[in-house]
C-alpha atoms as a PDB file:
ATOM      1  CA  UNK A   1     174.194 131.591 238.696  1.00  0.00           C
ATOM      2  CA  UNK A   2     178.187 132.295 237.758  1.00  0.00           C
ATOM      3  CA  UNK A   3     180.134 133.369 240.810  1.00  0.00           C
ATOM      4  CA  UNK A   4     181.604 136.590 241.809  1.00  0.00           C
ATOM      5  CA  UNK A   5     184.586 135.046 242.338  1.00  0.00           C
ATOM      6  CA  UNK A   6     188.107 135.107 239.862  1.00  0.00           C
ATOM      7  CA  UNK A   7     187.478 131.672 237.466  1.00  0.00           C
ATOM      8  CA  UNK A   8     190.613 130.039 236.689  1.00  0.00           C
ATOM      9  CA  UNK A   9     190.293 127.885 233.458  1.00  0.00           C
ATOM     10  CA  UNK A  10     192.778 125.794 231.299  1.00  0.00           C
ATOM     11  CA  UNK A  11     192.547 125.063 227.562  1.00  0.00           C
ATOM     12  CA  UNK A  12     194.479 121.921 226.948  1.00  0.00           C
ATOM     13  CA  UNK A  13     195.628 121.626 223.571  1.00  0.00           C
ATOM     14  CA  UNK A  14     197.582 119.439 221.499  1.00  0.00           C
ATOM     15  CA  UNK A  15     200.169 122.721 220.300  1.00  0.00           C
ATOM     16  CA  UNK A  16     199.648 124.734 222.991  1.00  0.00           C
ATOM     17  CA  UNK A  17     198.500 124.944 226.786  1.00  0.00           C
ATOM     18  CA  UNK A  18     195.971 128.511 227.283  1.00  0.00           C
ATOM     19  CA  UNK A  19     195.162 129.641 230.571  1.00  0.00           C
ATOM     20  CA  UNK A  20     192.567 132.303 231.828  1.00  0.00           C
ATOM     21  CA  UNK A  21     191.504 134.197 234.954  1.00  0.00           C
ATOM     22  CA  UNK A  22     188.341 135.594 233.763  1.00  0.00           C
ATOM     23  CA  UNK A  23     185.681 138.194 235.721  1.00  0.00           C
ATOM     24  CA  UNK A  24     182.818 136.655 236.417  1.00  0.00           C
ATOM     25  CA  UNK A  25     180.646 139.814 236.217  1.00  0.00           C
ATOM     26  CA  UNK A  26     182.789 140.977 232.944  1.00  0.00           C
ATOM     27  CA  UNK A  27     183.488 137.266 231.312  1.00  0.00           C
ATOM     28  CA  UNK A  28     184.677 138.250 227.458  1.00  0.00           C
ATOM     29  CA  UNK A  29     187.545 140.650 229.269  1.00  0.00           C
ATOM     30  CA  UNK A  30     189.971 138.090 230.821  1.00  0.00           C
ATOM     31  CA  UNK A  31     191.757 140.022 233.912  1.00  0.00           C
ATOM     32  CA  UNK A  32     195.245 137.515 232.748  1.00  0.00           C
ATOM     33  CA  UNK A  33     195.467 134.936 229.493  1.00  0.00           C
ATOM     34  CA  UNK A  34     198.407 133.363 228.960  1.00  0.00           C
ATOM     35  CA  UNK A  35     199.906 130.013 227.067  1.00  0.00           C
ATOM     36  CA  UNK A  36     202.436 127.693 227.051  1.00  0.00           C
ATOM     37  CA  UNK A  37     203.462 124.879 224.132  1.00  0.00           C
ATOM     38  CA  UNK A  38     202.213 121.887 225.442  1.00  0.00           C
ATOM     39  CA  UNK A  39     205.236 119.807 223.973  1.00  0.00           C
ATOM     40  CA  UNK A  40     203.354 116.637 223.761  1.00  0.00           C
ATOM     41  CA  UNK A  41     206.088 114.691 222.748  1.00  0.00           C
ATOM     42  CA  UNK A  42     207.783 114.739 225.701  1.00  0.00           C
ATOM     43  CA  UNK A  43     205.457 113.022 227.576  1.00  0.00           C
ATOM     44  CA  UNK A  44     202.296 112.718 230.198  1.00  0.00           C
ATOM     45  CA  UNK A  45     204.436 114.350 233.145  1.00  0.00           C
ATOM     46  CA  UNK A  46     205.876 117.050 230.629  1.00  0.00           C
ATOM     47  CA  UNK A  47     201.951 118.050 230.074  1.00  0.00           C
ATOM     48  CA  UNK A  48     201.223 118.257 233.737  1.00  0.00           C
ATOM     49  CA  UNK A  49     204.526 120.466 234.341  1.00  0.00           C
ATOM     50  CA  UNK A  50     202.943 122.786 231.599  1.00  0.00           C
ATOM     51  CA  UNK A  51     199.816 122.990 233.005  1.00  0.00           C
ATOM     52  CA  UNK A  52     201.471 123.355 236.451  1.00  0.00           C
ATOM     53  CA  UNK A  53     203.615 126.341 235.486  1.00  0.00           C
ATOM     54  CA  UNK A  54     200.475 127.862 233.120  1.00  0.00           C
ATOM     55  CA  UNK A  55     198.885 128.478 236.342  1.00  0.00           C
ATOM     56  CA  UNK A  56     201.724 129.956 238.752  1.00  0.00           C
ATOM     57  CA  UNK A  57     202.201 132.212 235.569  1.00  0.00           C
ATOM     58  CA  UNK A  58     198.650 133.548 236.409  1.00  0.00           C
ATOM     59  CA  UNK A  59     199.399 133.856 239.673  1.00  0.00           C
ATOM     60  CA  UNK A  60     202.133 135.353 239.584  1.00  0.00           C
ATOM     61  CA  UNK A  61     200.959 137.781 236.809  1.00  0.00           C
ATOM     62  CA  UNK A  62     197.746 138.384 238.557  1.00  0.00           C
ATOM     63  CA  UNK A  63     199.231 138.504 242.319  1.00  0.00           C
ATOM     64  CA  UNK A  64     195.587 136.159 243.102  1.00  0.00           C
ATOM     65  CA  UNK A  65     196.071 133.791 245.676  1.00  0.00           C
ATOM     66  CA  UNK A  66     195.958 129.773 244.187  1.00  0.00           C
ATOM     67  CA  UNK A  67     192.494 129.153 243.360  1.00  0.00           C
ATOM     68  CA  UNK A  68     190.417 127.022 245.138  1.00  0.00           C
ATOM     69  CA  UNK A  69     188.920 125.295 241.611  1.00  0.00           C
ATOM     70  CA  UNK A  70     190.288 124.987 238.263  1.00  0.00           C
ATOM     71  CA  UNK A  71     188.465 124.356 235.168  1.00  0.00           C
ATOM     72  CA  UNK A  72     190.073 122.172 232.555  1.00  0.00           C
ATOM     73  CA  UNK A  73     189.295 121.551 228.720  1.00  0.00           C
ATOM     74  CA  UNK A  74     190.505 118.601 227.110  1.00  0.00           C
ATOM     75  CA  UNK A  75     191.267 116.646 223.992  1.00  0.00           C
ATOM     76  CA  UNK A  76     189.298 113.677 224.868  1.00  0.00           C
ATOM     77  CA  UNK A  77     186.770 112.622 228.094  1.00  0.00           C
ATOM     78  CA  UNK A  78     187.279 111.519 231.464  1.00  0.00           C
ATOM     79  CA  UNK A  79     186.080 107.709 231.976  1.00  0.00           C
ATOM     80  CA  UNK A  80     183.467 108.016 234.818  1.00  0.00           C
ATOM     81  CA  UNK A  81     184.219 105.102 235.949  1.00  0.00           C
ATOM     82  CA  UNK A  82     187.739 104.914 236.241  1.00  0.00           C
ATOM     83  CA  UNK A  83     188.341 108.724 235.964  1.00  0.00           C
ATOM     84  CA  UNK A  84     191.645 107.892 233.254  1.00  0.00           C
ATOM     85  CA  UNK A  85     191.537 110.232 230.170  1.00  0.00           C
ATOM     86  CA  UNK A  86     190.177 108.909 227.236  1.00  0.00           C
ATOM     87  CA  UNK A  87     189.284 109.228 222.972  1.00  0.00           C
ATOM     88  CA  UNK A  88     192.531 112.092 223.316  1.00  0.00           C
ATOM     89  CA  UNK A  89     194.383 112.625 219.747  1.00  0.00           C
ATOM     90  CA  UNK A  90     197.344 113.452 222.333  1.00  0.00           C
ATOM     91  CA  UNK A  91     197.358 109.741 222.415  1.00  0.00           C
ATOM     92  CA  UNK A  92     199.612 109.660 225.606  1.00  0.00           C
ATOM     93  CA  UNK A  93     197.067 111.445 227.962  1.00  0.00           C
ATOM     94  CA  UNK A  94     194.766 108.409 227.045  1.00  0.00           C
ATOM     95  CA  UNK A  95     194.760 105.949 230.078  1.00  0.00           C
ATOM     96  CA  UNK A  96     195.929 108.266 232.874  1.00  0.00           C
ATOM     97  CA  UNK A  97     194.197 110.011 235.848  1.00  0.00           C
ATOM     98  CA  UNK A  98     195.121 113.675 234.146  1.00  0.00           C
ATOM     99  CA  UNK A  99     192.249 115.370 236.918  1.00  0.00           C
ATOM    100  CA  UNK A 100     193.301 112.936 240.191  1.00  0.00           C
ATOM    101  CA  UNK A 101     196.721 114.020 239.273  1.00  0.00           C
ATOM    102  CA  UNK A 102     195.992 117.875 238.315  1.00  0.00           C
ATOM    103  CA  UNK A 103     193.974 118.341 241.785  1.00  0.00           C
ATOM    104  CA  UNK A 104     197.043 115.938 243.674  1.00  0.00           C
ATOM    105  CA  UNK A 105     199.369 118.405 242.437  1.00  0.00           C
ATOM    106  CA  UNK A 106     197.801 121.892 242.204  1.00  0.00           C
ATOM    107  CA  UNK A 107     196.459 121.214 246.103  1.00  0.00           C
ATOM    108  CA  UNK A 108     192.453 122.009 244.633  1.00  0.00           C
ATOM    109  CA  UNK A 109     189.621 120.828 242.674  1.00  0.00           C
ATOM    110  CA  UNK A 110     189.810 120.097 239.148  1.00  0.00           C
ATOM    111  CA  UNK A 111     186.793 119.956 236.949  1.00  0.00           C
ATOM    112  CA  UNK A 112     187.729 118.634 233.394  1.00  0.00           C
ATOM    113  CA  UNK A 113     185.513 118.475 230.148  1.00  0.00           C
ATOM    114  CA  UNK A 114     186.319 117.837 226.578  1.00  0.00           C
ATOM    115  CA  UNK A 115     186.692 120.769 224.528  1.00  0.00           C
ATOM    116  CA  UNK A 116     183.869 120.598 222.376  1.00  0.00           C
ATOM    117  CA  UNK A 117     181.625 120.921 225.913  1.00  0.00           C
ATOM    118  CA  UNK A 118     183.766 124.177 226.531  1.00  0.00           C
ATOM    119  CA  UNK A 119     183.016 125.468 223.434  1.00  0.00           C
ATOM    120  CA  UNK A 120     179.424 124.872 223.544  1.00  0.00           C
ATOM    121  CA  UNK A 121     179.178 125.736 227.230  1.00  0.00           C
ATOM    122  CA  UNK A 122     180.945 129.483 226.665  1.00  0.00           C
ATOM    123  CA  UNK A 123     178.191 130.279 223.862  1.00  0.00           C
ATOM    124  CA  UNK A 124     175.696 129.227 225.762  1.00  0.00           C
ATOM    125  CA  UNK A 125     176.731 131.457 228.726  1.00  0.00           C
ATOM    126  CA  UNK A 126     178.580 134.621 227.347  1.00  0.00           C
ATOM    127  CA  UNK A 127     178.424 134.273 222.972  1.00  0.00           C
ATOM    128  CA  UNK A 128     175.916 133.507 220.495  1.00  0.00           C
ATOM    129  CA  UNK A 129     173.419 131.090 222.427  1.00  0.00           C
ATOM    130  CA  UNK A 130     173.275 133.270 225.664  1.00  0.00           C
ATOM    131  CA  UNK A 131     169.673 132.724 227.688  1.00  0.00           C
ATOM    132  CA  UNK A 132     169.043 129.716 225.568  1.00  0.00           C
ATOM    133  CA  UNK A 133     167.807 126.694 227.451  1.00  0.00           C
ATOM    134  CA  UNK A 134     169.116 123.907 226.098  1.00  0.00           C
ATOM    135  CA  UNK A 135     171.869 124.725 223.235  1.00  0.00           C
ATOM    136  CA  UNK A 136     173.752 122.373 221.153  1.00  0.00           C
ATOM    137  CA  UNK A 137     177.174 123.420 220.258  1.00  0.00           C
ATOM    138  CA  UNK A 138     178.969 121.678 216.953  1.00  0.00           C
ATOM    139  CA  UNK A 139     182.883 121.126 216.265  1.00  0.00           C
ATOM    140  CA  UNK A 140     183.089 120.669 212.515  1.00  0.00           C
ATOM    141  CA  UNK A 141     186.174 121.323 211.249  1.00  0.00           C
ATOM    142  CA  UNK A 142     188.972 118.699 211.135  1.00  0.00           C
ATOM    143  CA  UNK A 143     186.975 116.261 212.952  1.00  0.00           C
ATOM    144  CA  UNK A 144     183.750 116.738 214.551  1.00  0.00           C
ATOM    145  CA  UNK A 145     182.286 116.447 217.870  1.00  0.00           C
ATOM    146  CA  UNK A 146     180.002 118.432 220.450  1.00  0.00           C
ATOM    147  CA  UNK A 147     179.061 119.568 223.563  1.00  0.00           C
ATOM    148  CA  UNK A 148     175.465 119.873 225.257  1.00  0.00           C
ATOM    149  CA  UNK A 149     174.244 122.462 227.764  1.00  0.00           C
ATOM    150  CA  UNK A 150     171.333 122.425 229.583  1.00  0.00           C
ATOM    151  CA  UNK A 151     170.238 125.321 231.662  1.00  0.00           C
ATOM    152  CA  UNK A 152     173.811 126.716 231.657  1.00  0.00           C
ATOM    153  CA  UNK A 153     174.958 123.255 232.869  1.00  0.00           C
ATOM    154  CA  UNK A 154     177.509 120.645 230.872  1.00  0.00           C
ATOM    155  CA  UNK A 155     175.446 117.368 230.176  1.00  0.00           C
ATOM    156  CA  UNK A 156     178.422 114.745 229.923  1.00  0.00           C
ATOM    157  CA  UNK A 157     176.294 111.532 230.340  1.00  0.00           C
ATOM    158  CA  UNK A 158     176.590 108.406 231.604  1.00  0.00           C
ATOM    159  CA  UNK A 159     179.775 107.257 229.442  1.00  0.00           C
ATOM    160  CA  UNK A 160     180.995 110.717 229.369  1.00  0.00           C
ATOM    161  CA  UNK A 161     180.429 110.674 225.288  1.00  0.00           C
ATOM    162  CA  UNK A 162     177.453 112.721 225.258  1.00  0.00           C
ATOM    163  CA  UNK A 163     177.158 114.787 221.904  1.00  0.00           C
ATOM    164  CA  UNK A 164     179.675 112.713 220.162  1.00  0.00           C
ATOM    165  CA  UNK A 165     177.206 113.119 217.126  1.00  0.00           C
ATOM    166  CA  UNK A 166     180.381 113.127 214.830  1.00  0.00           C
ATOM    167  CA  UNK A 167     180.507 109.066 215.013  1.00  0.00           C
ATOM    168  CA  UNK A 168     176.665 108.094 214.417  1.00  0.00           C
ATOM    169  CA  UNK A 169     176.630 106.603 211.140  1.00  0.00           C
ATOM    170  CA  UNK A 170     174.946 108.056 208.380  1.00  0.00           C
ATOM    171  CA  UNK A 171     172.906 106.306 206.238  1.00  0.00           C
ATOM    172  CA  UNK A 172     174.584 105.009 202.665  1.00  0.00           C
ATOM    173  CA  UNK A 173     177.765 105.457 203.779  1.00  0.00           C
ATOM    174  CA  UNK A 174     180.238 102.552 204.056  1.00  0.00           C
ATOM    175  CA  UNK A 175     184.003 104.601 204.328  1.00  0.00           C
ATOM    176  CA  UNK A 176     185.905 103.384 207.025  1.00  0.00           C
ATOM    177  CA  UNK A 177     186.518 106.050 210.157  1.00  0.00           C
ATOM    178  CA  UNK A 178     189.790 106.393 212.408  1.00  0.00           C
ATOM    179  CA  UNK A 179     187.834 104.574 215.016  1.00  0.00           C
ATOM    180  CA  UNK A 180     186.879 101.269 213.304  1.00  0.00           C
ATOM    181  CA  UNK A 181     183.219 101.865 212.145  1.00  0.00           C
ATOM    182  CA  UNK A 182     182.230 102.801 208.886  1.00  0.00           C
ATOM    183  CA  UNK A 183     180.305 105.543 207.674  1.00  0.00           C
ATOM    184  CA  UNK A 184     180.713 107.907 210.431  1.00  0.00           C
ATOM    185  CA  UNK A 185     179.623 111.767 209.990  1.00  0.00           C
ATOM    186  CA  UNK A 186     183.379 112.514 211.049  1.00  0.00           C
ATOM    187  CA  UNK A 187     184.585 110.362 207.778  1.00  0.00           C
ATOM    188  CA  UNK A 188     182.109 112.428 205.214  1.00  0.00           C
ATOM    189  CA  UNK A 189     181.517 115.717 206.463  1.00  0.00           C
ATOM    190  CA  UNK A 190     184.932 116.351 208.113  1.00  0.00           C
ATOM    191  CA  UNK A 191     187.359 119.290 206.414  1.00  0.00           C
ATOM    192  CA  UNK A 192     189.499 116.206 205.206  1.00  0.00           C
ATOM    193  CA  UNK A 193     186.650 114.423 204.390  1.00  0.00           C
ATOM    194  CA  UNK A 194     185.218 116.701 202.075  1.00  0.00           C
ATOM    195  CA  UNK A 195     188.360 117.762 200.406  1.00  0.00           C
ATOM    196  CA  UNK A 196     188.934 113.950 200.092  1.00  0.00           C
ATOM    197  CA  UNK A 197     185.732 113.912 198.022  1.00  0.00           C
ATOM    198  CA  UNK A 198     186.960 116.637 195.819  1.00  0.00           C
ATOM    199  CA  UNK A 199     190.193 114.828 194.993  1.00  0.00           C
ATOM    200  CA  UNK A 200     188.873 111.547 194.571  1.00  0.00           C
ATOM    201  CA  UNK A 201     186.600 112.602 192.015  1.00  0.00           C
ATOM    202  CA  UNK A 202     188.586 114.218 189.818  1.00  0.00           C
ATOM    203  CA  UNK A 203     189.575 117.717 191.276  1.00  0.00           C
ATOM    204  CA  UNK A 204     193.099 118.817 192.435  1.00  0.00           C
ATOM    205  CA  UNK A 205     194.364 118.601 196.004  1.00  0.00           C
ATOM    206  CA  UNK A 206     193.205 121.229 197.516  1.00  0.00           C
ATOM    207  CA  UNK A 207     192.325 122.789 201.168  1.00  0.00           C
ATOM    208  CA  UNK A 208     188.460 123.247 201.919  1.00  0.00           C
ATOM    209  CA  UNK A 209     188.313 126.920 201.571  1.00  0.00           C
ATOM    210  CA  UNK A 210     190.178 126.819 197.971  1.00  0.00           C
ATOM    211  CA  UNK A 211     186.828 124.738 197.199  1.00  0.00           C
ATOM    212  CA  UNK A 212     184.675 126.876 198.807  1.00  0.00           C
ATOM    213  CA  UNK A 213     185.943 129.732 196.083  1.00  0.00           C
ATOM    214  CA  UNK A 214     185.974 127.745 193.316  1.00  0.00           C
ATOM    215  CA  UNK A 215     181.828 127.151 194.023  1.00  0.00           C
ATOM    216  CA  UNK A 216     181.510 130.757 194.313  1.00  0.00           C
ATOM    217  CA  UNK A 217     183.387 130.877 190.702  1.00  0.00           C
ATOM    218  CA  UNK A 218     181.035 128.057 189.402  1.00  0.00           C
ATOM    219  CA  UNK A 219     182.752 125.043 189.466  1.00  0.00           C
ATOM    220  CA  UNK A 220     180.711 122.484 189.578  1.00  0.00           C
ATOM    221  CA  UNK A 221     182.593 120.039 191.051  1.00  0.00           C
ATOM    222  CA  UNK A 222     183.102 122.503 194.291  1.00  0.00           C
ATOM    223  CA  UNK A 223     179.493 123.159 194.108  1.00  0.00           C
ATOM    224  CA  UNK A 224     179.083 119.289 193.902  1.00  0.00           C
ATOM    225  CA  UNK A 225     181.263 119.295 196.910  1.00  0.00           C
ATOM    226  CA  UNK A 226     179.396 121.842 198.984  1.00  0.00           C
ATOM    227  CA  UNK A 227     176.172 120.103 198.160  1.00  0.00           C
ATOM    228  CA  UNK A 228     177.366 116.639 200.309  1.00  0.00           C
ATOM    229  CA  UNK A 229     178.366 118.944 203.007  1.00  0.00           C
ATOM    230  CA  UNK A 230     174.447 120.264 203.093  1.00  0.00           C
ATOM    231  CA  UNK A 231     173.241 117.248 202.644  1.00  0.00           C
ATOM    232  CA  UNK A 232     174.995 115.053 204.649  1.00  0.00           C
ATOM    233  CA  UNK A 233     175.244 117.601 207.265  1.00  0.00           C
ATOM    234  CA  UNK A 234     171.287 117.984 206.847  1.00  0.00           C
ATOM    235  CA  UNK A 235     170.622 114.014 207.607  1.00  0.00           C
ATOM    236  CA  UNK A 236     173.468 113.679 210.707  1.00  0.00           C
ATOM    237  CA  UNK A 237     172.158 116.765 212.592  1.00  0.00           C
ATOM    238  CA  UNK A 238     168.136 116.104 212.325  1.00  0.00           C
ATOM    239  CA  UNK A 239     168.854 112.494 213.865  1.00  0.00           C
ATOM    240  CA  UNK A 240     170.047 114.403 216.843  1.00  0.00           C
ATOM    241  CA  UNK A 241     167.338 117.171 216.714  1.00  0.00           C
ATOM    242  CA  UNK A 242     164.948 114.515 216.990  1.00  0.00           C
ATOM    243  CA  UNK A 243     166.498 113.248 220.204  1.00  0.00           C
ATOM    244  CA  UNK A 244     167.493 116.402 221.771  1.00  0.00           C
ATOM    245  CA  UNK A 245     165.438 119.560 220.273  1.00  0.00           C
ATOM    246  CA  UNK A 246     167.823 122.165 221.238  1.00  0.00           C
ATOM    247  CA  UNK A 247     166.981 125.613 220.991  1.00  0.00           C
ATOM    248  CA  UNK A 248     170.005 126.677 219.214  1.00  0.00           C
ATOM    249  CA  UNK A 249     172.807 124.964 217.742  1.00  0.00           C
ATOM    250  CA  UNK A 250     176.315 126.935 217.548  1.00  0.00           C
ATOM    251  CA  UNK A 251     178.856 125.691 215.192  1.00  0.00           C
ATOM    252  CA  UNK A 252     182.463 126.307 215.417  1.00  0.00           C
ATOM    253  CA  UNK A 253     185.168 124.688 214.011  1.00  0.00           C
ATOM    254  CA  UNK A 254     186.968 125.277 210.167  1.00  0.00           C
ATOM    255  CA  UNK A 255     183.941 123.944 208.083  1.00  0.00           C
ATOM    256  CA  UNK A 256     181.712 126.506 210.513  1.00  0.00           C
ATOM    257  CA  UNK A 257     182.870 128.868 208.427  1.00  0.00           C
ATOM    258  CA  UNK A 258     181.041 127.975 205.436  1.00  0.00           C
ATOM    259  CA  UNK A 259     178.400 129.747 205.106  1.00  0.00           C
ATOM    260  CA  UNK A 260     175.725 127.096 203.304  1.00  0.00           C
ATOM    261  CA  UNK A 261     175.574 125.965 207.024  1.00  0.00           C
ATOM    262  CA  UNK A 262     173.197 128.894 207.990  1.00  0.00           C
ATOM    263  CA  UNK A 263     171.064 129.366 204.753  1.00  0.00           C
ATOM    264  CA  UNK A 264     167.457 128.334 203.955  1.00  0.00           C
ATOM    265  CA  UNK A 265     168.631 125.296 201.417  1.00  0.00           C
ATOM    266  CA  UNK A 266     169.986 123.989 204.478  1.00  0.00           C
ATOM    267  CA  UNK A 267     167.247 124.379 206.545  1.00  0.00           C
ATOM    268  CA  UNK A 268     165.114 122.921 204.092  1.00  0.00           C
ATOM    269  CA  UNK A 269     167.002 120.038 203.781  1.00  0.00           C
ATOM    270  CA  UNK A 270     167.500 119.295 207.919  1.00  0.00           C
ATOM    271  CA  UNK A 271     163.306 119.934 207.989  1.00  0.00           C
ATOM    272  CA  UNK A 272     163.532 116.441 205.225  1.00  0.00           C
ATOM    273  CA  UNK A 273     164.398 114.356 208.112  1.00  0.00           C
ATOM    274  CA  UNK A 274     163.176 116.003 211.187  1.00  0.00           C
ATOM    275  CA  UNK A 275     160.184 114.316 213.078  1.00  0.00           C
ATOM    276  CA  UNK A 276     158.344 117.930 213.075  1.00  0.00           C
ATOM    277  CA  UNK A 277     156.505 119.996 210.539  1.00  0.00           C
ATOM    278  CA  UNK A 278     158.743 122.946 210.973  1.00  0.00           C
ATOM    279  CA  UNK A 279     161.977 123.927 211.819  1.00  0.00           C
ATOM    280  CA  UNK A 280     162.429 126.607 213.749  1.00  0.00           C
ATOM    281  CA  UNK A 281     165.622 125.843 215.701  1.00  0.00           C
ATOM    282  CA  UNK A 282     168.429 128.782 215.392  1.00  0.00           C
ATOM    283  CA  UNK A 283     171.779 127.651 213.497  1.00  0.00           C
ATOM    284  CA  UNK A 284     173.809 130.600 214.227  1.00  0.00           C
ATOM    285  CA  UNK A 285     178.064 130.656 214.081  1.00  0.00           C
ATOM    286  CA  UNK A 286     179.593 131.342 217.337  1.00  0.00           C
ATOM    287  CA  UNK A 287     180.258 134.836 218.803  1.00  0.00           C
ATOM    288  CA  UNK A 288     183.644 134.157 220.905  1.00  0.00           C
ATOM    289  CA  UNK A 289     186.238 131.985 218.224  1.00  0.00           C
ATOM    290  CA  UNK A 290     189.645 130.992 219.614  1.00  0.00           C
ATOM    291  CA  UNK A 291     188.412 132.573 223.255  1.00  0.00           C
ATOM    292  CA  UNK A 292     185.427 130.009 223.822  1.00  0.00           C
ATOM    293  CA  UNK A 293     187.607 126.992 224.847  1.00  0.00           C
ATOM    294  CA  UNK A 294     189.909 127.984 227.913  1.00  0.00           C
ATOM    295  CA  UNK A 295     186.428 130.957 228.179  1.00  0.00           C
ATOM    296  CA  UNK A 296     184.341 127.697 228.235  1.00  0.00           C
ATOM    297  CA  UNK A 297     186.791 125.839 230.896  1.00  0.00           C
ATOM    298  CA  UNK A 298     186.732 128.608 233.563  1.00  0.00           C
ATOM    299  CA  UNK A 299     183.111 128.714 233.394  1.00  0.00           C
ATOM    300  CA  UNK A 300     182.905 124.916 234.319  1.00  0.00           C
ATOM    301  CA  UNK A 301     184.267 126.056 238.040  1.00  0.00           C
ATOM    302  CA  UNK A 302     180.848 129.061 238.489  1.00  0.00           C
END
């Protein structure tokens, strides 16, 4: 059950800090969004002034009184253990209390996920996955992760790395990831990784979507290129349909955009490796874009 009162949510980004008041009974029409550069560079307390003035902006700009929760989305996972911020590409978040030191300083209750759980929880509750029971929602674009929702509800897990899919290994593969393992779906299937596959056998340097026209022109080394996307992309996500049978899996990110990802090749080739006779699980793209990650971060305060 959302509440009926104002959600305050912050997207946490590497370029940029987003914040949101959004209507609970009217979720998609923010009553105030507003951002901030993040200006990583200058440092851990730089980022927590941001974040600090994001939301006296909205409350100034709204004329609410300081909320009494605030929803945060983040480049990385908060250590249950210790509560210090970790697996951040803002490497120098990784380490420090970023929600002891949010709710110290903003005098309330912060409740922190990774963005790829704010994505995923958003669709399940106001986009494409909405009155779905347990939905799966995909990052694939420059890297890949996810985010799991259960009955409208964030699973994190015990470690806090739940739906981290993008660093199971896949089988074959031996390439070496930015984390130290090799063979990771992030190092194939990645945008990078796929036009890294397209250079290294013998095709220009290009960005993804310059390959994806060149398939629809017939070249066959695009095509070629496209095809380890399917299949690759076939073989990681059935080893996490057989653990977690979602009903529908949402997937944003660059490589999302492809459409391959939603066709009946596709679905054909996840069905290969799926402990079931049938697939019937909906693979949809996302309904919300750029919106669902502060959308997704407000929501994790109803």
């Amino acid at each position: 059950m959302i509440s009926n009162s104002p959600l305050w949510g912050i997207d946490l980004g590497g370029t940029k800090v987003e914040g949101v008041i959004m209507d609970p009974q009217n979720p998609t029409a923010p009553i105030h969004r507003l951002r901030r550069d993040t200006e990583a560079s200058l440092g851990y307390e730089h980022i927590l002034s941001q974040i600090i003035g994001v939301i006296a902006d909205l409350e100034l700009a709204s004329g609410l009184s300081h909320p009494s929760t605030i929803g945060i989305g983040t480049p990385g996972v908060v250590e249950p253990i210790t509560g210090s911020l970790k697996n951040s590409n803002t490497t120098c978040l990784n380490g420090r209390p970023l929600r002891d030191d949010l709710s110290l300083a903003l005098e309330c209750d912060v409740v922190m996920a990774n963005d790829a759980n704010c994505f995923a929880l958003a669709e399940a509750l106001c986009g494409a996955a909405r009155n779905a029971e347990v939905v799966l929602g995909l990052i694939l674009g420059t890297g890949v992760g996810g985010g799991i929702v259960i009955n409208g509800k964030v699973l994190n897990g015990h470690h806090g790395i739940a739906g981290e899919w993008g660093h199971n290994p896949l089988c074959g593969e031996t390439r070496l990831c930015y984390c130290g393992r090799k063979g990771c779906v992030e190092s194939v299937i990645a945008g990078p990784s796929l036009e890294r596959f397209y250079h290294e056998n013998g095709g220009e340097k290009v960005r993804l979507p310059e390959i994806v026209s060149r398939s629809l022109a017939g070249e066959v080394l695009a095509s070629q290129t496209l095809e380890v996307l399917r299949s690759k992309f076939a073989q990681a996500i059935a080893a996490v349909m057989n653990i977690l049978d979602p009903d529908v899996i949402v997937i944003g990110g660059g490589v999302g955009n492809i459409s391959l990802l939603y066709d009946e090749a596709t679905r054909e080739a996840i069905l290969r490796h799926l402990f079931n006779s049938e697939m019937t699980t909906r693979i949809i793209p996302p309904q919300l874009g750029d919106s669902a990650g502060v959308f997704g971060a407000a929501l994790l305060t109803a």
